[in-house]
C-alpha atoms as a PDB file:
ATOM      1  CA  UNK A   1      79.752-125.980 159.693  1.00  0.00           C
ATOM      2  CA  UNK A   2      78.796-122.659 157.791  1.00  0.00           C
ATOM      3  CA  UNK A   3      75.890-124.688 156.164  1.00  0.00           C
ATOM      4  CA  UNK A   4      74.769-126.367 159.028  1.00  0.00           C
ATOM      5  CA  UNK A   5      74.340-122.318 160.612  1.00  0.00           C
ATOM      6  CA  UNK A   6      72.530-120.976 157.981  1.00  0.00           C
ATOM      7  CA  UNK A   7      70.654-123.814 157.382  1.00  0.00           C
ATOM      8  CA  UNK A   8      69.601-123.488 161.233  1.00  0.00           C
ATOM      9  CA  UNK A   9      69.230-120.003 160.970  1.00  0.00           C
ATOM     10  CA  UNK A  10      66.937-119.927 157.965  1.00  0.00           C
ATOM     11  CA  UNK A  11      64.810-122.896 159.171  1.00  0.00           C
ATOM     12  CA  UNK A  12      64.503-120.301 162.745  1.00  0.00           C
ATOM     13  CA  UNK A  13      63.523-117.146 160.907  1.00  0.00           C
ATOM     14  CA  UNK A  14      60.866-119.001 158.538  1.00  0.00           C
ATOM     15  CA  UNK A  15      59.195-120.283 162.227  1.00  0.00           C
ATOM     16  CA  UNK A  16      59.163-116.875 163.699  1.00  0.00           C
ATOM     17  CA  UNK A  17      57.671-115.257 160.537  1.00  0.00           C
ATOM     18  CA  UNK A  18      54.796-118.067 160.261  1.00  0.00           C
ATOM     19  CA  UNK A  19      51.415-116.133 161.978  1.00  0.00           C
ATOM     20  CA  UNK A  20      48.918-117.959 163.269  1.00  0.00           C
ATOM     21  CA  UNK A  21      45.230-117.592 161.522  1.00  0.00           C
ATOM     22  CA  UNK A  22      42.170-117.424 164.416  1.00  0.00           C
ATOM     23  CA  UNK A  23      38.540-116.570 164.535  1.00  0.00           C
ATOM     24  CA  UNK A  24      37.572-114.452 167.346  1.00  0.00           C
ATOM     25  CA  UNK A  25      33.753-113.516 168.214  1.00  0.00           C
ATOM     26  CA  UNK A  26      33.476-110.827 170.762  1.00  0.00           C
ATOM     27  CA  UNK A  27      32.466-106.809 171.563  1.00  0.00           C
ATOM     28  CA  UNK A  28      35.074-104.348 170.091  1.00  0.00           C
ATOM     29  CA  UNK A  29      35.853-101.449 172.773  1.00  0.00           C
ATOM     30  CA  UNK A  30      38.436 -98.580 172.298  1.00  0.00           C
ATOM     31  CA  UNK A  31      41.246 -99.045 175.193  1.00  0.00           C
ATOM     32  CA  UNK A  32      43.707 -96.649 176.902  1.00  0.00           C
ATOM     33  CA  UNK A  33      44.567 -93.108 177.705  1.00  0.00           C
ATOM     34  CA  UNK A  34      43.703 -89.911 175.484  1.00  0.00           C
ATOM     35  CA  UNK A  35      47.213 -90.172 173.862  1.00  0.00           C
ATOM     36  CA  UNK A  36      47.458 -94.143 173.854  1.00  0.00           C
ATOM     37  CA  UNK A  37      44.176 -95.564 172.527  1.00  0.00           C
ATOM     38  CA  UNK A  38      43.691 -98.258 170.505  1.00  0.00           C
ATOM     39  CA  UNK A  39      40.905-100.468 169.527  1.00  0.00           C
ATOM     40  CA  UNK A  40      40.913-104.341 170.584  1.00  0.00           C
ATOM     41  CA  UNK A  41      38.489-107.337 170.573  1.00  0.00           C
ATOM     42  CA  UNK A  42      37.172-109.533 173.732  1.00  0.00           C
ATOM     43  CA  UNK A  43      37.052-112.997 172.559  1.00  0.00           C
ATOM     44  CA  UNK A  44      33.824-114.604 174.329  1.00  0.00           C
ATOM     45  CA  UNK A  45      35.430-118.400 173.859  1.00  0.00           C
ATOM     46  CA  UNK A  46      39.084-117.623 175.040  1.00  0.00           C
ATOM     47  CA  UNK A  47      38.281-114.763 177.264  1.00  0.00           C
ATOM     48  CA  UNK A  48      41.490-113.071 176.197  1.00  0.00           C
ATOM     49  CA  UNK A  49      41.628-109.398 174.775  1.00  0.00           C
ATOM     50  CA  UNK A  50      43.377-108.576 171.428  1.00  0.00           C
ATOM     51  CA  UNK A  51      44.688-104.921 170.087  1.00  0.00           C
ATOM     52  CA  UNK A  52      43.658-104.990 166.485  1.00  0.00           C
ATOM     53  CA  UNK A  53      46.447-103.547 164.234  1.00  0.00           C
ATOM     54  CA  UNK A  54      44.546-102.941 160.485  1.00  0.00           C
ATOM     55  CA  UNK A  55      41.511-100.979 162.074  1.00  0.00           C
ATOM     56  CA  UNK A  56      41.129 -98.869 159.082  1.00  0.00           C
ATOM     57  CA  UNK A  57      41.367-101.399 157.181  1.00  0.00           C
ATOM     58  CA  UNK A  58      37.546-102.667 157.938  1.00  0.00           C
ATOM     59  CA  UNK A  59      36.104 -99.587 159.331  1.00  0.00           C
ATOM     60  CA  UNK A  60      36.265-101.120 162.638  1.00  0.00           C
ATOM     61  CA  UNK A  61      35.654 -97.929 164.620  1.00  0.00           C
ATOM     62  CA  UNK A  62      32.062 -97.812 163.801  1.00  0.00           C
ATOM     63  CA  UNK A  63      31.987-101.349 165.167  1.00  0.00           C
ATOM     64  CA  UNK A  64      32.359-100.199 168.913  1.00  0.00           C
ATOM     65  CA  UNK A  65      30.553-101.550 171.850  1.00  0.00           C
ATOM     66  CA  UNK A  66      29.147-103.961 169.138  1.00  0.00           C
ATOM     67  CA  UNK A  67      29.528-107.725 169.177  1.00  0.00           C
ATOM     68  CA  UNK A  68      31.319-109.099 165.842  1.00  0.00           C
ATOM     69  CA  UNK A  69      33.084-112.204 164.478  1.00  0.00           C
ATOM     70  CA  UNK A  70      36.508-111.953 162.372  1.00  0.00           C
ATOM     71  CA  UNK A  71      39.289-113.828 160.933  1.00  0.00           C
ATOM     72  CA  UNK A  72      42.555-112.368 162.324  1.00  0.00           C
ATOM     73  CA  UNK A  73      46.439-113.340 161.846  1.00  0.00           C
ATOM     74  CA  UNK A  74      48.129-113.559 165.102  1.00  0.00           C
ATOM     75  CA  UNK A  75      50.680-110.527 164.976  1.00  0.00           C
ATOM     76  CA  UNK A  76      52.375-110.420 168.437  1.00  0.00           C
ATOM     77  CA  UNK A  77      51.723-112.768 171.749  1.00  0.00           C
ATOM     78  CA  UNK A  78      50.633-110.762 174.662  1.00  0.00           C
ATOM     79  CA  UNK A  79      53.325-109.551 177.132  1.00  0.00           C
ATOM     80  CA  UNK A  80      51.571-109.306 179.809  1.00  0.00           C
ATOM     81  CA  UNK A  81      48.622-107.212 181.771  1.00  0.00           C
ATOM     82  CA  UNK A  82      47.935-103.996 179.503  1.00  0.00           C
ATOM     83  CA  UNK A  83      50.267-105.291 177.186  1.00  0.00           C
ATOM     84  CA  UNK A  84      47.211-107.495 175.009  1.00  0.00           C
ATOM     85  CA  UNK A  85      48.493-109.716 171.675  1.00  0.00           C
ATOM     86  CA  UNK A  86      47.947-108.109 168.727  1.00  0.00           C
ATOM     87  CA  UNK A  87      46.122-109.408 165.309  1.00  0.00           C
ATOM     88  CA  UNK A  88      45.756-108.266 162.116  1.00  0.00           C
ATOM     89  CA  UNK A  89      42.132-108.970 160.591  1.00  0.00           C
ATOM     90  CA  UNK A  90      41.633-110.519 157.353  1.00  0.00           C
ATOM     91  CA  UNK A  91      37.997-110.609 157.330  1.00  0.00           C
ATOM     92  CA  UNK A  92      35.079-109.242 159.437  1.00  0.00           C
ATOM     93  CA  UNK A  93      32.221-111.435 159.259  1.00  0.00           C
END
């Protein structure tokens, strides 16, 4: 029984650490209020917003009000309104 758990359990926590690998094409906007900001991506094909994590990481906040396409991990699903999914980008194209 003890196997059969932990066998469940590890086969559970390899699934919830999988992300999922997307390419999104769409304007990048800064979002929020003064003390809450953060920078996200509108996807022209899915229409969906998404609050990019790794901004740094590309120099993405030069990139804003410009259109751009990128290769992003999926991070977190979206919540709900003003709560957007968030991705992590591997590569800016």
């Amino acid at each position: 029984m003890i196997k059969i758990i932990s066998a469940l359990s590890i086969f559970i926590l390899v699934g919830c650490t999988q992300s999922e690998s997307m390419e999104l094409k769409g304007r990048v906007a800064m979002k929020g209020t003064s003390s809450h900001t953060y920078l996200t991506i509108y996807d022209t094909r899915t229409k969906k917003s998404y609050k990019i994590l790794n901004k740094e990481s590309f120099d993405l906040l030069n990139c804003q009000n410009q259109t751009i396409q990128l290769k992003a991990k999926l991070i977190k699903e979206a919540i709900g309104p003003g709560f957007p999914a968030v991705i992590e980008v591997t590569a800016v194209k």
